[in-house]
C-alpha atoms as a PDB file:
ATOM      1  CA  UNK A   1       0.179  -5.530 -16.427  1.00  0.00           C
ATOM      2  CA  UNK A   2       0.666  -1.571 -15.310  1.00  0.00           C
ATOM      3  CA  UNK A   3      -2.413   0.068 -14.806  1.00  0.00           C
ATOM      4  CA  UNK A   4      -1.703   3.622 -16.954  1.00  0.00           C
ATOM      5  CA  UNK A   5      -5.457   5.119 -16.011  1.00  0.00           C
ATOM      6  CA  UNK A   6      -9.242   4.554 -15.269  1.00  0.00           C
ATOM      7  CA  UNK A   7     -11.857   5.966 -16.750  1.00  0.00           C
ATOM      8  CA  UNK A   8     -13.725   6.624 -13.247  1.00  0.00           C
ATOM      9  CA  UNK A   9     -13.965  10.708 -13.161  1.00  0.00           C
ATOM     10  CA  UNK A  10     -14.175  11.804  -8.744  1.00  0.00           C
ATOM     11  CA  UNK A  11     -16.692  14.259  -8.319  1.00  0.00           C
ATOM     12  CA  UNK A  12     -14.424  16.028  -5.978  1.00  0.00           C
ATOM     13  CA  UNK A  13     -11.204  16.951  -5.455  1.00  0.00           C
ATOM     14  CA  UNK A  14      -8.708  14.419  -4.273  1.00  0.00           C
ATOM     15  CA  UNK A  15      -7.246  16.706  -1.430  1.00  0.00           C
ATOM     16  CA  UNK A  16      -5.412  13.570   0.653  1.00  0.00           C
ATOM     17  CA  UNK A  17      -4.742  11.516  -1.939  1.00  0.00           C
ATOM     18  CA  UNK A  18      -2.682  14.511  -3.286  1.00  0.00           C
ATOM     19  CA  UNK A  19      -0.989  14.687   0.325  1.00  0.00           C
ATOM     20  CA  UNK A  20      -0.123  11.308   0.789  1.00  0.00           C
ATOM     21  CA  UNK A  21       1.985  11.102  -2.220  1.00  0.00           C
ATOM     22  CA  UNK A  22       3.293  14.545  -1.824  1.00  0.00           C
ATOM     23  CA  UNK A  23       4.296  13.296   1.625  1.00  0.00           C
ATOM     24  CA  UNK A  24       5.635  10.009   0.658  1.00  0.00           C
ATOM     25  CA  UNK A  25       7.775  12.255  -1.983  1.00  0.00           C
ATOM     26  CA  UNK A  26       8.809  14.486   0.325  1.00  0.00           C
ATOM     27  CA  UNK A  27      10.602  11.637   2.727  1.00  0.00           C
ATOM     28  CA  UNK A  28      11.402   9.856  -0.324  1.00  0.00           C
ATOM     29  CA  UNK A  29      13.749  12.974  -1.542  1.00  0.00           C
ATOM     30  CA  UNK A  30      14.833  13.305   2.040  1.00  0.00           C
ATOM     31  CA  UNK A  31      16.231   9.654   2.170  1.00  0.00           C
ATOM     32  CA  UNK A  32      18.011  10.787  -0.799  1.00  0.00           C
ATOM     33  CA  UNK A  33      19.969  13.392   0.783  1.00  0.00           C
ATOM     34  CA  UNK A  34      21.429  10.882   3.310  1.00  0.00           C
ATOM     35  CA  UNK A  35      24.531   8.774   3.322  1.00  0.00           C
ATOM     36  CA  UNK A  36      24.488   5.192   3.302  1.00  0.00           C
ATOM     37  CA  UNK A  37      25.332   4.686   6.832  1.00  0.00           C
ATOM     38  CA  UNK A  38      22.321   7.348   8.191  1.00  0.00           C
ATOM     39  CA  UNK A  39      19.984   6.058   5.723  1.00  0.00           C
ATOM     40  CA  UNK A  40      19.997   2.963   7.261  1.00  0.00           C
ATOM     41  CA  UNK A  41      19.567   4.463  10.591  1.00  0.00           C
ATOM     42  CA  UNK A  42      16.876   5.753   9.369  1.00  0.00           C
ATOM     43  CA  UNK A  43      15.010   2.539   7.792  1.00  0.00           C
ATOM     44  CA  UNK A  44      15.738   1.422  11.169  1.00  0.00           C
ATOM     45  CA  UNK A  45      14.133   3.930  13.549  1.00  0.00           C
ATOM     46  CA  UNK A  46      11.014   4.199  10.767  1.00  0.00           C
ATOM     47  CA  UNK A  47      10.353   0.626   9.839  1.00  0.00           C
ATOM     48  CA  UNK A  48       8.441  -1.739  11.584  1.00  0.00           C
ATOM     49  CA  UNK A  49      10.100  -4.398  12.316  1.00  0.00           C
ATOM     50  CA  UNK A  50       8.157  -7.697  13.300  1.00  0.00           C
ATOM     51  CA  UNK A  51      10.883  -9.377  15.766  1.00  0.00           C
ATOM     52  CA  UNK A  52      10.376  -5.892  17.600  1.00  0.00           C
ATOM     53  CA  UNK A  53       6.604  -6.913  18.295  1.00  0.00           C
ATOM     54  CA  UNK A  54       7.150 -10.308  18.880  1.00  0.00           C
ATOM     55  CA  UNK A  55       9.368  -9.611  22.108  1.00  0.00           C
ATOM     56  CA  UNK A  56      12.489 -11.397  20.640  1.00  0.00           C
ATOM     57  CA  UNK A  57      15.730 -10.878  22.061  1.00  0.00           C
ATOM     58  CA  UNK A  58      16.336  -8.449  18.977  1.00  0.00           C
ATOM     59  CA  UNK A  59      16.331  -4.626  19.351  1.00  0.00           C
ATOM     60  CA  UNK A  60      16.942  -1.602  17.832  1.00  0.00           C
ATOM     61  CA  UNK A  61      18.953   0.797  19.639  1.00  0.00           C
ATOM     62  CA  UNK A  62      15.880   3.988  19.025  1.00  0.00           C
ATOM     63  CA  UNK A  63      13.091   1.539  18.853  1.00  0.00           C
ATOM     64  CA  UNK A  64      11.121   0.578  21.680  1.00  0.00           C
ATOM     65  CA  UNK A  65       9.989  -2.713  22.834  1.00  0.00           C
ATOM     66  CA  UNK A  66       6.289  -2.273  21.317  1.00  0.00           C
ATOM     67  CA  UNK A  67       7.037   0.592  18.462  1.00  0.00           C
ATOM     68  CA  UNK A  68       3.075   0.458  17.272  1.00  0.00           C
ATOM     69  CA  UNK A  69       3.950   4.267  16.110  1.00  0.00           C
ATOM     70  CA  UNK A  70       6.185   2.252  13.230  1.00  0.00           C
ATOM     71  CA  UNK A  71       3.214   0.872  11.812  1.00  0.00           C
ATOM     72  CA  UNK A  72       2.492   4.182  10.536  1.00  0.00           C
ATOM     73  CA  UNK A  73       5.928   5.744  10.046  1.00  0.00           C
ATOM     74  CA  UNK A  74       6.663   2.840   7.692  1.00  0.00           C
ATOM     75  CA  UNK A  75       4.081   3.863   5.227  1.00  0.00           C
ATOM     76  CA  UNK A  76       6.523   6.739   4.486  1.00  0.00           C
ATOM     77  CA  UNK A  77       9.617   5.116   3.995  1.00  0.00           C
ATOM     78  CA  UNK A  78      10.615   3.507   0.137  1.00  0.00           C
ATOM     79  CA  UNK A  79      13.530   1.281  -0.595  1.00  0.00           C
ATOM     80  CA  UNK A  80      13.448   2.965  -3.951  1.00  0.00           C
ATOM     81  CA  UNK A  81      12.663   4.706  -6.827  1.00  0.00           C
ATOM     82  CA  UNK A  82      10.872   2.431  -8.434  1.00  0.00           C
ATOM     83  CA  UNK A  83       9.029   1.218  -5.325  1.00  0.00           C
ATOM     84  CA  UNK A  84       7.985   4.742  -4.883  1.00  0.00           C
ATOM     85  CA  UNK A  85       6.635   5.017  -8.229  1.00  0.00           C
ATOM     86  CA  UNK A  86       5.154   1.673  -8.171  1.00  0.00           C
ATOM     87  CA  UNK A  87       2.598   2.507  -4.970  1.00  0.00           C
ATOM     88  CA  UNK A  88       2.256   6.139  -6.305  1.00  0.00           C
ATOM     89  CA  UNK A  89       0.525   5.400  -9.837  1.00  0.00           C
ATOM     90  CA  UNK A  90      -1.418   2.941  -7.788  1.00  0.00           C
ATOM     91  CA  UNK A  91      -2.607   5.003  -5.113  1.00  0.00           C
ATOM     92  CA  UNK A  92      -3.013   7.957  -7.696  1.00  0.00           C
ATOM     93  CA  UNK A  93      -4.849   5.901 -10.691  1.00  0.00           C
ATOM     94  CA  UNK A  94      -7.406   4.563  -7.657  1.00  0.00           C
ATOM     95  CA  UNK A  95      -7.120   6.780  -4.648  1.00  0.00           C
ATOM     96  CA  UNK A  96      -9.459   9.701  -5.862  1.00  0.00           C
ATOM     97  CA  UNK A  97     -12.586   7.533  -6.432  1.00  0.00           C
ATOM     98  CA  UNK A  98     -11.870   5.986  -2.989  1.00  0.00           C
ATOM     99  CA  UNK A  99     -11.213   8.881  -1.544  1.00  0.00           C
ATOM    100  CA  UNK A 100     -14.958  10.230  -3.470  1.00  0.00           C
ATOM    101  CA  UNK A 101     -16.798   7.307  -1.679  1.00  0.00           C
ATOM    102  CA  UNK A 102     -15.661   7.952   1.571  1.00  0.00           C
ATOM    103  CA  UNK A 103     -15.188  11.694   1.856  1.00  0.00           C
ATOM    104  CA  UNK A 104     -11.816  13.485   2.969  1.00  0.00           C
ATOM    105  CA  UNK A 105     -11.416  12.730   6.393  1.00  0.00           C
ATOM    106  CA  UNK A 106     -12.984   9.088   6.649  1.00  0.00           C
ATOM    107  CA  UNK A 107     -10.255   8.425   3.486  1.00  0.00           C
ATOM    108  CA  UNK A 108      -7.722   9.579   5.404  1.00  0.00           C
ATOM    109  CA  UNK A 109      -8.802   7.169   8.503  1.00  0.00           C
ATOM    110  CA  UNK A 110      -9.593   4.518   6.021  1.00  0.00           C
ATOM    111  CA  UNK A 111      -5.677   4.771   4.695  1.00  0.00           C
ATOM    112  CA  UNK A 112      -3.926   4.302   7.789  1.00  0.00           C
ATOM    113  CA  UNK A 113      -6.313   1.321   9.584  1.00  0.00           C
ATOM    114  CA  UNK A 114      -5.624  -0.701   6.482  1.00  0.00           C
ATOM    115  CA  UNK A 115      -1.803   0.017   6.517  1.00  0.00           C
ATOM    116  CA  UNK A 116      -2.010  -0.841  10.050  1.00  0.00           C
ATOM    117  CA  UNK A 117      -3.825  -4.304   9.366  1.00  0.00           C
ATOM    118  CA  UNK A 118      -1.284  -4.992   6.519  1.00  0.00           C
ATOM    119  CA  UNK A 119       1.641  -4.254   8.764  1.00  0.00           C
ATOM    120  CA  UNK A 120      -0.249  -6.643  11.705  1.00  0.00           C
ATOM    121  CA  UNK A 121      -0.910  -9.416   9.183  1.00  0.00           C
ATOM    122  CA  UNK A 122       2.724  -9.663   7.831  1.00  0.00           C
ATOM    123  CA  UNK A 123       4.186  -9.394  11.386  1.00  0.00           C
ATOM    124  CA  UNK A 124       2.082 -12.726  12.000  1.00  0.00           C
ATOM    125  CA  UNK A 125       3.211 -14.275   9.347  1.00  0.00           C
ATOM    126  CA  UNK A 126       6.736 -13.890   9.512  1.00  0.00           C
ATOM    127  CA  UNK A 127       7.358 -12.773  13.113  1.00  0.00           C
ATOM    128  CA  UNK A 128      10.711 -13.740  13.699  1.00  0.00           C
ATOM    129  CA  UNK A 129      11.878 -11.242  11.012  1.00  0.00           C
ATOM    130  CA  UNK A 130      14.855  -8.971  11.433  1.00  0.00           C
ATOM    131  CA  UNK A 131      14.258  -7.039   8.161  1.00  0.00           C
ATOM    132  CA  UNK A 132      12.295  -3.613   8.803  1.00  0.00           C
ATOM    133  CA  UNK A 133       9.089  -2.939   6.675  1.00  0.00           C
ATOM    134  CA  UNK A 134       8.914  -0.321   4.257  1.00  0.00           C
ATOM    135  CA  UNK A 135       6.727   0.974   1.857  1.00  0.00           C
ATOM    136  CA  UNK A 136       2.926   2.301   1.403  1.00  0.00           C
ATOM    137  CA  UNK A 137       2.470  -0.737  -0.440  1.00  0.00           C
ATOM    138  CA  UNK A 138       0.080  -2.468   2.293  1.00  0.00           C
ATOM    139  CA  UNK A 139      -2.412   0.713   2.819  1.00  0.00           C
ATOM    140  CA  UNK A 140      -2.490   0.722  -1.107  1.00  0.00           C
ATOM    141  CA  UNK A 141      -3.540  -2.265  -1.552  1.00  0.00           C
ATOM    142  CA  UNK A 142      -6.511  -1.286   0.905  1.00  0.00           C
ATOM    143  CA  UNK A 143      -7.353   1.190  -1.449  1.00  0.00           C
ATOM    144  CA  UNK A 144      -6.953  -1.299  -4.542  1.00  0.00           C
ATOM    145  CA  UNK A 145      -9.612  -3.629  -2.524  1.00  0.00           C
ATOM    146  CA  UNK A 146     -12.048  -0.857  -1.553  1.00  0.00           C
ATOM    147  CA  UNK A 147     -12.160   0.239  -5.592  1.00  0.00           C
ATOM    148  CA  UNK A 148     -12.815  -3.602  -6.323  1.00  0.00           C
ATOM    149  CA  UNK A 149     -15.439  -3.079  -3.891  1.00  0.00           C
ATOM    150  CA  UNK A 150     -17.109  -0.163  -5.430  1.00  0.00           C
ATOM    151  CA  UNK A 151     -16.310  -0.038  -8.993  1.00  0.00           C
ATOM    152  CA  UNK A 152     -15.476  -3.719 -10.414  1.00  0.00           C
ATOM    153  CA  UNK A 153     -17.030  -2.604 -13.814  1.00  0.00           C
ATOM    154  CA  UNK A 154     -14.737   0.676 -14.260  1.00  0.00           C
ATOM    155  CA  UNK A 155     -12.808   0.500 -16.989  1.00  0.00           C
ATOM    156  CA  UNK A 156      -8.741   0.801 -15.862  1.00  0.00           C
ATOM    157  CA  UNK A 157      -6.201   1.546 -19.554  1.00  0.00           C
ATOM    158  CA  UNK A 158      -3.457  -1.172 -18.768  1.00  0.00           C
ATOM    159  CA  UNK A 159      -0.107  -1.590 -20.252  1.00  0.00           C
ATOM    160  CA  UNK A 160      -0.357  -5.826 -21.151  1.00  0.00           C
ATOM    161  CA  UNK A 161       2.633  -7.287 -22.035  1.00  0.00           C
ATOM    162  CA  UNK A 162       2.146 -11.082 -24.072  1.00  0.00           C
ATOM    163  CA  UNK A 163       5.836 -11.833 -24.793  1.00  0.00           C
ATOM    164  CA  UNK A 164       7.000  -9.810 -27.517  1.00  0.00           C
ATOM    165  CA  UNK A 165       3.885  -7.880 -27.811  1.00  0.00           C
ATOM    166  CA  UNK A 166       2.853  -4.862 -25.637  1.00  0.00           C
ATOM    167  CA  UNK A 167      -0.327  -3.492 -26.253  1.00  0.00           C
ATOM    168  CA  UNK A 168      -2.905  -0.709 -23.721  1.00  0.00           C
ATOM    169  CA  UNK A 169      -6.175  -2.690 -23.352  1.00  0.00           C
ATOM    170  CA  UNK A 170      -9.096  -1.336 -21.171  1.00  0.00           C
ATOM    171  CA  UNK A 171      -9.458  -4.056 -18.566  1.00  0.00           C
ATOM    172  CA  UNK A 172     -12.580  -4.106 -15.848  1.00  0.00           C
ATOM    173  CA  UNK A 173     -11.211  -3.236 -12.384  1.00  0.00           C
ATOM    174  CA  UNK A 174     -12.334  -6.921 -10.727  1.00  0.00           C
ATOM    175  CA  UNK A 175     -10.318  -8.531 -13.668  1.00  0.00           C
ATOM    176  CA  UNK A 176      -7.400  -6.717 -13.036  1.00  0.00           C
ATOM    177  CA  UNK A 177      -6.795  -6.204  -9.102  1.00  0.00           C
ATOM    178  CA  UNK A 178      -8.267  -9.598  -8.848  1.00  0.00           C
ATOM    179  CA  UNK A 179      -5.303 -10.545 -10.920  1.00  0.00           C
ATOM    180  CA  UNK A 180      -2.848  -8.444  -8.478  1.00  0.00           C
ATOM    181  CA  UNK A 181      -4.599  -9.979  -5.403  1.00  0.00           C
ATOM    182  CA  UNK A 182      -4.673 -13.667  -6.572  1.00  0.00           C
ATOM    183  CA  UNK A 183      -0.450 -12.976  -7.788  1.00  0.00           C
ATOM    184  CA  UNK A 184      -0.158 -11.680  -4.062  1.00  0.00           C
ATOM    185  CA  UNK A 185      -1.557 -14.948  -2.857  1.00  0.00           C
ATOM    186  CA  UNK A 186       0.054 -17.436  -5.268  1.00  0.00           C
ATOM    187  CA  UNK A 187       3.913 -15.554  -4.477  1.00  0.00           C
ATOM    188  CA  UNK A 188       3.191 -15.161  -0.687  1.00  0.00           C
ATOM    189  CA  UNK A 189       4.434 -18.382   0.240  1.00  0.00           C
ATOM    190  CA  UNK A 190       7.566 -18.203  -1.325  1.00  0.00           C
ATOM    191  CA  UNK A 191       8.229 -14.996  -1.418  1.00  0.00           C
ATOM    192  CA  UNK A 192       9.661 -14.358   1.662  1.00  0.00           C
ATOM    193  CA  UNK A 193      13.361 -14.175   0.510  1.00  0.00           C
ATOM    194  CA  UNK A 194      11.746 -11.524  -2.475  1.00  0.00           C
ATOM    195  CA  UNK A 195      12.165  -8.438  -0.001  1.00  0.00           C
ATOM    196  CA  UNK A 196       8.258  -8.128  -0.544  1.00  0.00           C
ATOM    197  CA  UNK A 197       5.614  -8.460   1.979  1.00  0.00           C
ATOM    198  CA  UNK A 198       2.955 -10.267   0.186  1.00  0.00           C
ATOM    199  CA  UNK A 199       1.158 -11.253   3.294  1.00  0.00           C
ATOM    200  CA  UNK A 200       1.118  -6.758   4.424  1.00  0.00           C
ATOM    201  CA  UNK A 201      -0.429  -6.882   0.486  1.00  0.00           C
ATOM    202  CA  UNK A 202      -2.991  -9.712   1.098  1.00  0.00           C
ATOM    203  CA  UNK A 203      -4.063  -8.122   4.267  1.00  0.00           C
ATOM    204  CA  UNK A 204      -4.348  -4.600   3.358  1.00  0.00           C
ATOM    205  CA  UNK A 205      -7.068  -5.798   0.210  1.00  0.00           C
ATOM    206  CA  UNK A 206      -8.748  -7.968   2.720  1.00  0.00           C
ATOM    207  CA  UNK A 207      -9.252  -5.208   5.096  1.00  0.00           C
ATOM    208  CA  UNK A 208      -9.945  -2.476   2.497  1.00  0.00           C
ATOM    209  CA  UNK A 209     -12.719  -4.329   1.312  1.00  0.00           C
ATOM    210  CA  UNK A 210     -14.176  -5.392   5.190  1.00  0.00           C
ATOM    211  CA  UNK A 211     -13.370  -1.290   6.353  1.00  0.00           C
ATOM    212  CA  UNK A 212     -14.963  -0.150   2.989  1.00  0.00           C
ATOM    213  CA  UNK A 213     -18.303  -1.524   3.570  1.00  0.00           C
ATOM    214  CA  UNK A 214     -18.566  -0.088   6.987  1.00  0.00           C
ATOM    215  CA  UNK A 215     -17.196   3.184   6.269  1.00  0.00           C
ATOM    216  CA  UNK A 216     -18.145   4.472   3.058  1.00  0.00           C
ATOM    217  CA  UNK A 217     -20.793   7.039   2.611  1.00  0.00           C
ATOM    218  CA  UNK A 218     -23.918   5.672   1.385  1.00  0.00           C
ATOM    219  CA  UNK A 219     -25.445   8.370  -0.574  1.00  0.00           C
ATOM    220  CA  UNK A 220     -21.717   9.016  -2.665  1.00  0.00           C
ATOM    221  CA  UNK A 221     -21.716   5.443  -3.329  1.00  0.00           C
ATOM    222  CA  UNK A 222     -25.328   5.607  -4.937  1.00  0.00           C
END
């Protein structure tokens, strides 16, 4: 299922949902201009890499011992094209209501404590991990969790796909990033040798739905 749309008009306009993915495009083209060789350098210095904060014997030559500043970093860093454009139709399709509830700057807060918490929560799970993490994916699903939170009855236009047949249906949010959420938890176990971090997924919803309660503005949720 690809969410296309959601028929959930903002009532302002989304300023840093705009920047974030003009930012994440912005690094994205950058990592294009790069060779293989400094592109991996790169993924290196940027990602956050969870035998780093574990204190194992393995280092990066630029990374220090505790790099907590990769936490955030790795939010801007994609392994792809279509891993960019994956977490930017997300974050655009849902962002802006978020981003409504909780005004500009508590958003922008909001964003970054639940990529932090995703990052966290896959570093515990998998700590002895050599493999930096990449990818806006975890804060995203913060905002996917927060929009569960505040709008389970808003109608999302999703491309479903039933073998041969492919057809847009209108699907209520709660059916369909409960569906995302409960795929995150079913693959997480397994899905270590993916290249996807379905724990940083898991945790980012789980804490976009604790951080939403406390943070969003009352009187734009009414």
């Amino acid at each position: 299922m690809i969410p296309l749309k959601d028929e959930n008009p903002s009532r302002t306009f989304p300023l840093v949902t705009l920047l974030l993915i003009g930012a994440n495009v912005i690094v994205f083209a950058y990592e294009e201009t790069l060779p293989p060789s400094q592109l991996q350098s790169l993924v290196a210095s940027l990602g956050a890499v969870p035998r780093a904060f574990a204190g194992g014997a393995f280092r990066i030559e630029s990374v220090p011992a505790l790099p907590w500043w990769t936490l955030i970093s790795s939010m801007f860093v994609h392994g792809g094209i279509l891993h960019l454009a994956g977490n930017m139709l997300f974050l655009w399709i849902f962002g802006d209501n978020v981003e409504d509830a909780l005004g500009h700057a508590r958003y922008l807060v909001f964003y970054f404590l639940c990529g932090v918490s995703a990052g966290l929560v896959q570093i515990l799970a998998n700590p002895a991990s050599r493999i930096p993490l990449v990818g806006a994916s975890g804060a995203i699903a913060g905002v996917l969790g927060a929009y569960a939170l505040l709008y389970p009855t808003a109608r999302v236009q999703t491309l479903v796909f039933l073998f041969i047949f492919i057809r847009i249906i209108p699907l209520p949010a709660i059916l369909l990033l409960g569906l995302w959420f409960l795929l995150q938890v079913v693959a997480a176990p397994s899905g270590s040798g993916a290249g996807v971090a379905f724990f940083a997924h898991i945790g980012g919803f789980l804490a976009g739905m604790v951080l939403v309660g406390l943070m969003a503005n009352r009187r734009r949720r009414a």
